[in-house]
N, C-alpha and C. Protein backbone atom coordinates (compact mmCIF):
# COMPACT_ATOMS: atom_id res chain seq x y z
N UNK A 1 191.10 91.94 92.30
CA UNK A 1 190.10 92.43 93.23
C UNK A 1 189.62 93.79 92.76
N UNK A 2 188.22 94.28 93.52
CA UNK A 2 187.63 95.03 92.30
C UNK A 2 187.99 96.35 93.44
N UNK A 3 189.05 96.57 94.69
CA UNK A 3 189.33 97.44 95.65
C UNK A 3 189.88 97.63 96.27
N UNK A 4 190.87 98.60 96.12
CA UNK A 4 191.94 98.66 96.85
C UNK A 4 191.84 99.79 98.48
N UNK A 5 192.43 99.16 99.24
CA UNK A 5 192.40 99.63 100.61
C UNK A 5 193.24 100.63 100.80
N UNK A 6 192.94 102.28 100.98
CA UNK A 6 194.03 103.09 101.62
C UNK A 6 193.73 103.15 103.25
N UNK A 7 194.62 104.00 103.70
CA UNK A 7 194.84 103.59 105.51
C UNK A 7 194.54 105.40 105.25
N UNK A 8 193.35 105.76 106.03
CA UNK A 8 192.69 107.13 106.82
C UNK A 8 192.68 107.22 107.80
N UNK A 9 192.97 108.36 108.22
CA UNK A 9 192.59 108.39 110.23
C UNK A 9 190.78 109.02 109.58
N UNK A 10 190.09 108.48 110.86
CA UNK A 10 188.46 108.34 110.26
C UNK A 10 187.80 108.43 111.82
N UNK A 11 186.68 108.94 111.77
CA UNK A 11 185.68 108.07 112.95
C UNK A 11 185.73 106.86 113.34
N UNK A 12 185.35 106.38 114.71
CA UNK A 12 184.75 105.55 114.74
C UNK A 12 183.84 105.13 114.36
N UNK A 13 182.83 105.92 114.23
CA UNK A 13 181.66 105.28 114.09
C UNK A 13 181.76 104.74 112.00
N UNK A 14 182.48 105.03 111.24
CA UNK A 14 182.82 104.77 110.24
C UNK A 14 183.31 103.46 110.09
N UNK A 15 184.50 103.27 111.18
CA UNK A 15 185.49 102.39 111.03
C UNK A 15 184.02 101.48 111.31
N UNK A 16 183.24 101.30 112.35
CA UNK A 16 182.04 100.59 112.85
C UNK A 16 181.06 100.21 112.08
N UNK A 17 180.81 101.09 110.98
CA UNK A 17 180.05 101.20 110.10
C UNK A 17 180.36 100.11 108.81
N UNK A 18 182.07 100.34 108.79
CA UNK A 18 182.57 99.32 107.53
C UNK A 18 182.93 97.89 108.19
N UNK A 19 183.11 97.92 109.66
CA UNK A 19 182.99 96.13 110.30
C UNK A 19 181.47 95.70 110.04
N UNK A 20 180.65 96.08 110.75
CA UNK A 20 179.23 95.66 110.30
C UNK A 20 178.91 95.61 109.24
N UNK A 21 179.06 96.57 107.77
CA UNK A 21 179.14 96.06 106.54
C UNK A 21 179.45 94.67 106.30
N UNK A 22 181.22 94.43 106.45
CA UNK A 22 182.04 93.33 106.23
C UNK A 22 180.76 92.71 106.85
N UNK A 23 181.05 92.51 107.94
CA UNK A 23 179.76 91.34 108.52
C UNK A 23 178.83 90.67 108.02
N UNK A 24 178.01 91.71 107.03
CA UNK A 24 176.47 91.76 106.54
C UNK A 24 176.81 90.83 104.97
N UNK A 25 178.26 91.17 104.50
CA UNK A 25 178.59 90.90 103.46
C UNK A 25 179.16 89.04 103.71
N UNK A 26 179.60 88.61 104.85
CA UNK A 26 179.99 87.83 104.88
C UNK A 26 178.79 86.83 105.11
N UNK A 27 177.92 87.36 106.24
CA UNK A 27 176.73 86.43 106.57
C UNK A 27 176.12 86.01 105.35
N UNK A 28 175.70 87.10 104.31
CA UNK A 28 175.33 87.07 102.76
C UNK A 28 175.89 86.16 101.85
N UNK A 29 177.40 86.24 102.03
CA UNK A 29 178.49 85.59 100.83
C UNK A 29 177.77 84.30 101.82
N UNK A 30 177.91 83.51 102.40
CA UNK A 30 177.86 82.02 103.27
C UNK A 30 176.57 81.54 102.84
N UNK A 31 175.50 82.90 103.05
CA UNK A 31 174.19 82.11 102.73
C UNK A 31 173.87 81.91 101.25
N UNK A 32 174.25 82.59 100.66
CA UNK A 32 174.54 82.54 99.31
C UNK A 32 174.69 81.51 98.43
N UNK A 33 176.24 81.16 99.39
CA UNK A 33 176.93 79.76 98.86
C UNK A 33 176.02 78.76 99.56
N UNK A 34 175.58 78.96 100.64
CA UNK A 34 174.80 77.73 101.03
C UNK A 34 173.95 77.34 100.12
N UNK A 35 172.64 78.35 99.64
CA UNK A 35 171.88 77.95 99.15
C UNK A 35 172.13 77.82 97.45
N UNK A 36 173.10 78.29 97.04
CA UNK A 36 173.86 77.91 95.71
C UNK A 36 174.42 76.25 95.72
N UNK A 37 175.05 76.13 96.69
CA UNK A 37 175.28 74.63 96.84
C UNK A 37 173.99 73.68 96.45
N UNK A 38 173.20 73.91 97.82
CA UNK A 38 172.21 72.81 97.91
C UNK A 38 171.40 72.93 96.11
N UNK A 39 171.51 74.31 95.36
CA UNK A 39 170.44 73.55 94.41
C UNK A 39 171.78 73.29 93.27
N UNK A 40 172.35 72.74 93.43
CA UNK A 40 173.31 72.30 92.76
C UNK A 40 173.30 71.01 92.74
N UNK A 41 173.39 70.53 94.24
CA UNK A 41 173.45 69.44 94.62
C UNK A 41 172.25 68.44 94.03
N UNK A 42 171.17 69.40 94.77
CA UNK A 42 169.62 68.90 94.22
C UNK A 42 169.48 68.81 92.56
N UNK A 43 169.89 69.68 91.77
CA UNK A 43 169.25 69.48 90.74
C UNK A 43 170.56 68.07 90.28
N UNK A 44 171.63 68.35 90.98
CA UNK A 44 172.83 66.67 89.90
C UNK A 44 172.74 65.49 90.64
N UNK A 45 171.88 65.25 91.97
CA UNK A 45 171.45 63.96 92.65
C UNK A 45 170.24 63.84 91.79
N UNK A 46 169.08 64.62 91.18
CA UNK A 46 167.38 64.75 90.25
C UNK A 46 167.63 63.95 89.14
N UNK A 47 169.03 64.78 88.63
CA UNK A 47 169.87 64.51 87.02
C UNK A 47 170.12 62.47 87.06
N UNK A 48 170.90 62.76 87.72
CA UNK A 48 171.67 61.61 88.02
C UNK A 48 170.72 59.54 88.14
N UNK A 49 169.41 60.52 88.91
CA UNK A 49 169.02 59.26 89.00
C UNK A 49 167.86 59.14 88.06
N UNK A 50 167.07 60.66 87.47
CA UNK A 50 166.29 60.32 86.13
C UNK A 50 166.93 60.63 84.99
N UNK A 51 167.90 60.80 84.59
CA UNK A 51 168.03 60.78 83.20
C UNK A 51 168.35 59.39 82.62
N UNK A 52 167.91 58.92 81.66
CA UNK A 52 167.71 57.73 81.03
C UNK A 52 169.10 58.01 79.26
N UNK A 53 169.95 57.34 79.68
CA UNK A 53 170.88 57.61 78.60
C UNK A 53 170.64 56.51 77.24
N UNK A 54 170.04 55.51 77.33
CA UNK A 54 169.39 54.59 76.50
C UNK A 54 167.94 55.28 75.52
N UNK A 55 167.28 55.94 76.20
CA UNK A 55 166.25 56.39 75.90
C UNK A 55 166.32 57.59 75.16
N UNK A 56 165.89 57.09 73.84
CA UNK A 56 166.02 58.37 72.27
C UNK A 56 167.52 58.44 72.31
N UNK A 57 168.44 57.62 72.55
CA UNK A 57 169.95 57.51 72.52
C UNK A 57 170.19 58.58 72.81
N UNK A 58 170.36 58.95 73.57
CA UNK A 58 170.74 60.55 74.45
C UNK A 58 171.94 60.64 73.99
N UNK A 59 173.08 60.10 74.46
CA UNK A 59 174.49 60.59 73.93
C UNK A 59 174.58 60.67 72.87
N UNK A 60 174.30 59.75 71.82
CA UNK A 60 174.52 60.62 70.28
C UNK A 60 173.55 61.72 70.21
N UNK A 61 172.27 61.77 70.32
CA UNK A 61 171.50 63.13 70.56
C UNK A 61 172.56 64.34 70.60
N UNK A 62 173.11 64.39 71.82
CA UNK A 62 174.07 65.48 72.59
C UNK A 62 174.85 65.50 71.46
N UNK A 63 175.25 64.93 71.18
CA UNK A 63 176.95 65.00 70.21
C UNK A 63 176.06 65.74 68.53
N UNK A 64 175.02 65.48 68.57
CA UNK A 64 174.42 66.02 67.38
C UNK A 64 174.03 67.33 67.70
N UNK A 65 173.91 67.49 68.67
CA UNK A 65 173.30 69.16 69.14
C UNK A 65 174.53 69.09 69.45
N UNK A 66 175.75 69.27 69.72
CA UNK A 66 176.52 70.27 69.49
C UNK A 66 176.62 70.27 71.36
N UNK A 67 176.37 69.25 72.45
CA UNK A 67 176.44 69.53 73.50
C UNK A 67 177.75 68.98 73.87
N UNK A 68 178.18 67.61 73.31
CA UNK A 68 178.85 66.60 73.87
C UNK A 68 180.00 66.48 72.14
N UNK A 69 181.07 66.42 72.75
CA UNK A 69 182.10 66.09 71.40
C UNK A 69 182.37 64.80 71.32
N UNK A 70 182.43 64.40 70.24
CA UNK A 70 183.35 63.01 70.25
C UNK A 70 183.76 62.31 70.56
N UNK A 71 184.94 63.07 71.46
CA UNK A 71 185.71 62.55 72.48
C UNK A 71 185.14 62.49 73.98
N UNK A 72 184.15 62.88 73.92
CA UNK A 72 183.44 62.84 75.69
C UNK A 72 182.50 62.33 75.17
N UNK A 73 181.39 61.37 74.14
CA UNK A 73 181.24 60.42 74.18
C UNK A 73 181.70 58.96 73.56
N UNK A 74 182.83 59.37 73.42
CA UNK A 74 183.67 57.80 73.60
C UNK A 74 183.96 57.44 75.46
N UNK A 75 184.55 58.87 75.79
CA UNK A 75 184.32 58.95 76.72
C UNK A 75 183.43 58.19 77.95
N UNK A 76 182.09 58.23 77.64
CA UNK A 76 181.09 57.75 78.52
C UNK A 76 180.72 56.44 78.04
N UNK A 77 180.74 56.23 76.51
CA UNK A 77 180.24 55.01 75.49
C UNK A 77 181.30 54.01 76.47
N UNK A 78 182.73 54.09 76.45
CA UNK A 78 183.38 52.99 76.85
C UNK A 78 183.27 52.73 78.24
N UNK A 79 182.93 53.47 79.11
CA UNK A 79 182.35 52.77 80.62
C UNK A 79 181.04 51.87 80.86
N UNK A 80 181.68 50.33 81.42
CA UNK A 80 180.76 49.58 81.45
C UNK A 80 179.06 49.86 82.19
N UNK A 81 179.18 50.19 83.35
CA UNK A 81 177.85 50.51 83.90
C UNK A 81 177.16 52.09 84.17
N UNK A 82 176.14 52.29 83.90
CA UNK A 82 174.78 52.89 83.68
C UNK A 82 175.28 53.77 84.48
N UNK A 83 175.92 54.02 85.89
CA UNK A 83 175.86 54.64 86.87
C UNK A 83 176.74 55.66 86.33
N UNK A 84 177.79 54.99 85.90
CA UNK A 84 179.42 55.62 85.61
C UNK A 84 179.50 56.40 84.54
N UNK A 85 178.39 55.98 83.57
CA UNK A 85 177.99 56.95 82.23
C UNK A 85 177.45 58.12 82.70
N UNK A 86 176.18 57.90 83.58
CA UNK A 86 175.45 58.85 83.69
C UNK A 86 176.73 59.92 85.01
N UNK A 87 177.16 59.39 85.96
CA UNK A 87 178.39 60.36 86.67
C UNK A 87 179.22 60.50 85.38
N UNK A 88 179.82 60.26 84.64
CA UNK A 88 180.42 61.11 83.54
C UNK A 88 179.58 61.70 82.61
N UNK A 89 178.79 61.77 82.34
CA UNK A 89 178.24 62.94 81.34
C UNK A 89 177.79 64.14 82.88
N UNK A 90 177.39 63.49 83.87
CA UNK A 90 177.53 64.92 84.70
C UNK A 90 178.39 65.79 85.14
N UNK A 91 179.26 64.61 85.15
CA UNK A 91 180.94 65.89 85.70
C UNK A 91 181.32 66.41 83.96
N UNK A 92 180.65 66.03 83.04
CA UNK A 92 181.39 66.62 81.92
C UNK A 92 180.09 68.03 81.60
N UNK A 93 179.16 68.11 82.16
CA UNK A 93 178.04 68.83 81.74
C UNK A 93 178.41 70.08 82.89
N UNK A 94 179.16 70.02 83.80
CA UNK A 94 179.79 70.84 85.12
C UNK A 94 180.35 72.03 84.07
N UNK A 95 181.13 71.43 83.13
CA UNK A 95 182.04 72.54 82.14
C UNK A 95 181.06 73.13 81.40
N UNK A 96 180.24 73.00 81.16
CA UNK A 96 179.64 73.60 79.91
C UNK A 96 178.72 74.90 80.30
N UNK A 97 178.71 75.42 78.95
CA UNK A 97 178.44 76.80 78.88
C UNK A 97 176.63 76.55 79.45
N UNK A 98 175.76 77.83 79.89
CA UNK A 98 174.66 78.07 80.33
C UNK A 98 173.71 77.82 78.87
N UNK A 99 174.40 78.03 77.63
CA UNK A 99 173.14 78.10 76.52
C UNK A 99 173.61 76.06 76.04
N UNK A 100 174.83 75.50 76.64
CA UNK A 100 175.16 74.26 75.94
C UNK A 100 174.41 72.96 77.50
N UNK A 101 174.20 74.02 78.17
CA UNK A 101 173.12 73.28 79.37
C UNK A 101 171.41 73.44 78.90
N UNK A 102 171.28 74.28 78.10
CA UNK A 102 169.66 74.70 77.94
C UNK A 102 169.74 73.68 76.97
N UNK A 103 170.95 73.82 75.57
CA UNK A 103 170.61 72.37 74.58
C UNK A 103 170.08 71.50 75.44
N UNK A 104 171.55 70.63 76.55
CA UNK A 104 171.41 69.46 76.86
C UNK A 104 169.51 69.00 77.79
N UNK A 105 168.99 70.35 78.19
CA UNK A 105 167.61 70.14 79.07
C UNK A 105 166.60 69.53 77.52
N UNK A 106 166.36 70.37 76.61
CA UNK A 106 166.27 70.76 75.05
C UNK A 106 166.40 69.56 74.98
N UNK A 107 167.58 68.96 74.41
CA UNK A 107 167.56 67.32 73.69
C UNK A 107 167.15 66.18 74.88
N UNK A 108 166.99 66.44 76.60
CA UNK A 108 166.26 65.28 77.66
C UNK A 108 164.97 65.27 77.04
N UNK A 109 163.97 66.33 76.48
CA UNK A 109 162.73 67.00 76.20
C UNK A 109 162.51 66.21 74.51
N UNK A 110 163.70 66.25 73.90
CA UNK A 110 162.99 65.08 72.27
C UNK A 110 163.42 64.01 72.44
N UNK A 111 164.01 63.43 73.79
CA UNK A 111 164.35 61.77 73.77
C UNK A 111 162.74 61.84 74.56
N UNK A 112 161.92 62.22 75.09
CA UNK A 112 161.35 61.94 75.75
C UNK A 112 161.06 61.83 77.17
N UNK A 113 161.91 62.60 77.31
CA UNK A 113 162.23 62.88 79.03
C UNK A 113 162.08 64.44 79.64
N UNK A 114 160.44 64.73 79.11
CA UNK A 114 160.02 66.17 79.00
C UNK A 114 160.03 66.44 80.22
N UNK A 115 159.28 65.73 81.21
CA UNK A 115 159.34 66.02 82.46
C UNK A 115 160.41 66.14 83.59
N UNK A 116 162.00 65.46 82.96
CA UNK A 116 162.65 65.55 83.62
C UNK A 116 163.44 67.35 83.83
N UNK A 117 163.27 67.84 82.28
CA UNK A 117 164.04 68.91 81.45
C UNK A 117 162.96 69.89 82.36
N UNK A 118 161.75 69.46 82.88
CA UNK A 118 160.93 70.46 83.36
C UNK A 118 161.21 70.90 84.71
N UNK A 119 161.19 69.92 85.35
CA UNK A 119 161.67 69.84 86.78
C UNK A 119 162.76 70.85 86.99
N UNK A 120 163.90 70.44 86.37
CA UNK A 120 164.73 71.26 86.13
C UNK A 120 164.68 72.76 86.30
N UNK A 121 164.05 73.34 84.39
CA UNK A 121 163.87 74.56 84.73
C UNK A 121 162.91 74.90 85.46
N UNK A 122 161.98 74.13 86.63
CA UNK A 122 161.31 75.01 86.76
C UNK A 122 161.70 75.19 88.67
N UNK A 123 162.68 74.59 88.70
CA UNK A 123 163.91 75.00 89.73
C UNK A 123 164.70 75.77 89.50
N UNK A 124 165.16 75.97 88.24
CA UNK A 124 165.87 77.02 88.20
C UNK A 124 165.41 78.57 88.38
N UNK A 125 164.16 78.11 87.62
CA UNK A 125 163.23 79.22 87.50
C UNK A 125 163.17 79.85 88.89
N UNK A 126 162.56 78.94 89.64
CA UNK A 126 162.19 79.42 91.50
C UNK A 126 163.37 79.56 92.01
N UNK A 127 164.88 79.50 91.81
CA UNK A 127 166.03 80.06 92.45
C UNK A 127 166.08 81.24 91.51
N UNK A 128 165.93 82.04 90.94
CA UNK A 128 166.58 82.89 89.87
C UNK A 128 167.71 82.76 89.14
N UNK A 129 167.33 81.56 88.72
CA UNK A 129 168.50 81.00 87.89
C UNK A 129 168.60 80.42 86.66
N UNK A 130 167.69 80.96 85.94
CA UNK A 130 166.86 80.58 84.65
C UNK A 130 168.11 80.90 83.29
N UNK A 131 168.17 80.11 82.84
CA UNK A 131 169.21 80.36 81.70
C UNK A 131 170.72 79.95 81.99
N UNK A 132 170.90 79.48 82.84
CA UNK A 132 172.29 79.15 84.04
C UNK A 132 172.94 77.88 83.73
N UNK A 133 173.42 77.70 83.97
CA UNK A 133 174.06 75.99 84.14
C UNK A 133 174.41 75.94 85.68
N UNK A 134 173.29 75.51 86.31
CA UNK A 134 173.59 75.10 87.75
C UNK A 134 174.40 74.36 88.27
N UNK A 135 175.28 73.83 87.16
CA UNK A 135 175.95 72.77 87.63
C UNK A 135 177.26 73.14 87.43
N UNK A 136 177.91 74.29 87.17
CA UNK A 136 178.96 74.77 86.54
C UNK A 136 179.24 75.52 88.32
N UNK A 137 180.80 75.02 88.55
CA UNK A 137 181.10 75.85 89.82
C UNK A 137 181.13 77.27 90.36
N UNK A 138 180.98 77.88 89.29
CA UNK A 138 180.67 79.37 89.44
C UNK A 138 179.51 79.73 88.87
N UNK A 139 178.33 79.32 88.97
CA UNK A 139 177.05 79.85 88.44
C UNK A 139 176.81 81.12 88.68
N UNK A 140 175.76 81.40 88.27
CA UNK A 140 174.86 82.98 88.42
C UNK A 140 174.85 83.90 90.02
N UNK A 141 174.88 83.08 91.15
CA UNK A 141 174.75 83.48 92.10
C UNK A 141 176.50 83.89 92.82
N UNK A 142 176.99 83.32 92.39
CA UNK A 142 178.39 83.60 92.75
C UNK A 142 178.92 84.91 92.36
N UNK A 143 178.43 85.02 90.82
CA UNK A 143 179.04 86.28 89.89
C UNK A 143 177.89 87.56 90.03
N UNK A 144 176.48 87.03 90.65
CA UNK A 144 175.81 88.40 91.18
C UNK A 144 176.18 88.36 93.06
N UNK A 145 176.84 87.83 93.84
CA UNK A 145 177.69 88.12 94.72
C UNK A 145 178.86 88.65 94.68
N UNK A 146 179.40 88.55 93.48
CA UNK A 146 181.13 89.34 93.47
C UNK A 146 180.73 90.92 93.23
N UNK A 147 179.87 90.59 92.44
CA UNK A 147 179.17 92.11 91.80
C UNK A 147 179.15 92.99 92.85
N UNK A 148 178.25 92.45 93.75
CA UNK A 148 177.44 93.13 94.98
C UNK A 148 178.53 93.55 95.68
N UNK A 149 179.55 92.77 96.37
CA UNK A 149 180.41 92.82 96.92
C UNK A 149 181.50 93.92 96.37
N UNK A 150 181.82 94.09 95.20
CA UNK A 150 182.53 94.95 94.76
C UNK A 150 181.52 96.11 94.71
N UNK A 151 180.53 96.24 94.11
CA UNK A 151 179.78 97.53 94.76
C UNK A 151 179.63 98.44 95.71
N UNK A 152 179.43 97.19 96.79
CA UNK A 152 179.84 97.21 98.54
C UNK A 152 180.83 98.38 98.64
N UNK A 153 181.69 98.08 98.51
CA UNK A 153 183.03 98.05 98.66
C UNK A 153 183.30 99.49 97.99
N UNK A 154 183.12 99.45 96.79
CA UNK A 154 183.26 100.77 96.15
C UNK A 154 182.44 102.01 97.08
N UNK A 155 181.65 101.33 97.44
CA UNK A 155 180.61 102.90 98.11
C UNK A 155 181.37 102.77 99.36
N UNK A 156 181.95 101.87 100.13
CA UNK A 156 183.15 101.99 101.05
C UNK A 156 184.04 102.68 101.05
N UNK A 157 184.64 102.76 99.86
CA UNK A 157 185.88 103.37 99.71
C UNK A 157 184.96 105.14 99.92
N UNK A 158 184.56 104.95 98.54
CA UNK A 158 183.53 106.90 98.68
C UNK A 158 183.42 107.30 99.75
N UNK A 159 182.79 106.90 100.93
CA UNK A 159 182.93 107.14 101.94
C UNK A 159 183.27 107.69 102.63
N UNK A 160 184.77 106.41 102.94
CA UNK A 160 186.05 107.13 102.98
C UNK A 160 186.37 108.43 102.76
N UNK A 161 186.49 108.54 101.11
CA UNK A 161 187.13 109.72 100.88
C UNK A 161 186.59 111.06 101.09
N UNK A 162 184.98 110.87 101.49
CA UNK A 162 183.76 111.89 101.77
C UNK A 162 184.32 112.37 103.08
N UNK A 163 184.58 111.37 104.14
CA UNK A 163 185.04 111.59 105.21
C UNK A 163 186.10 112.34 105.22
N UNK A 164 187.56 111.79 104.62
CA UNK A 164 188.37 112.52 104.54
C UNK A 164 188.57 113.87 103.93
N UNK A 165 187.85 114.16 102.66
CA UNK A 165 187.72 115.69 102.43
C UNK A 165 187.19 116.29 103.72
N UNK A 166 186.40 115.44 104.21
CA UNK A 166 185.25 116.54 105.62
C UNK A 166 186.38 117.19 106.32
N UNK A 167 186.89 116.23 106.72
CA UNK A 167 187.82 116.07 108.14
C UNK A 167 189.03 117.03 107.55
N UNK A 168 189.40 117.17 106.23
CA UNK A 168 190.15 118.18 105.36
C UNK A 168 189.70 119.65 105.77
N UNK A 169 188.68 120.27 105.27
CA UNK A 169 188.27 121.14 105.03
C UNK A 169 187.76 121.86 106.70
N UNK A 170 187.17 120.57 107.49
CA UNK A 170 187.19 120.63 108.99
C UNK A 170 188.36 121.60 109.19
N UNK A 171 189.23 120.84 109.40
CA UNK A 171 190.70 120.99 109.98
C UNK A 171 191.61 122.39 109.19
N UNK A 172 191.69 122.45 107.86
CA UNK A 172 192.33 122.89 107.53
C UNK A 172 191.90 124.62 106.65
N UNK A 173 190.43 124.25 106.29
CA UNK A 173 190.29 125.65 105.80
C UNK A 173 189.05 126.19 106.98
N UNK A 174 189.02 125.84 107.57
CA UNK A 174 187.75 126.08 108.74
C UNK A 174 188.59 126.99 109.85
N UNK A 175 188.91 128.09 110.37
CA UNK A 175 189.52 128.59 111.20
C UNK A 175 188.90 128.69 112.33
């Protein structure tokens, strides 16, 4: 954690000041994740039902760009139906790095599936999430929420200690 908690005698209106924070931070973290979810969801239900894995042989494609290894398409090659390929190359595309997600949009775009690779970024684009792998459980929005949050937090603590010198110098060199 990016903050550690000391125990001050303080104001109220401080102590009040850092509940309503927490608050502001939590309503934030929820909506956050909400709307991190849903385009997650949206763009691997988009994925799922247009990508065409037959078309410009997509899986060897991938394995030639350097998206998909060997072994994750034997992986998908040996499952009998269409559905089960395409849900395994998505739960396997979950792991992958943000520049090995731009390949995989990249090689939908020379099988011929320009418009699907578009859709895409141009959702990502309108979330601020351009360059990302949306599909990876900790995307972009999670790690500019921890940020924030530890920021938060840090100017919390300062605070604090602003207060406590006050209440120092108040008390003790102030006659």
């Amino acid at each position: 954690m990016c903050y550690h908690a000391e125990e001050r005698e303080t104001s109220s209106v401080t102590v009040t000041d850092l509940q309503t924070s927490q608050a502001a931070v939590t309503v934030a973290s929820q909506t956050d994740r909400d709307t991190n979810n849903s385009l997650i969801w949206m763009i691997h239900q988009f994925l799922t039902h247009m990508i065409d894995l037959k078309r410009g042989n997509l899986i060897n494609k991938l394995v030639t760009e350097v998206v998909l290894t060997s072994d994750e398409r034997e992986r998908i090659k040996k499952l009998k139906k269409n559905d089960a390929k395409v849900n395994s190359l998505m739960a396997i595309l979950k792991e992958k790095s943000a520049a090995e997600f731009d390949s995989f949009l990249t090689t939908l775009s020379e099988t011929g599936q320009q418009s699907v690779a578009d859709v895409v970024r141009q959702a990502l684009f309108t979330a601020g999430q351009s360059g990302q792998n949306p599909l990876h459980p900790l995307g972009y929005s999670t790690a500019v929420l921890s940020l924030s949050i530890c920021l938060l937090l840090l100017f919390v603590k300062i605070n604090f200690e602003i207060v406590g010198l006050i209440t120092y110098i108040r008390d003790e060199l102030i006659v």
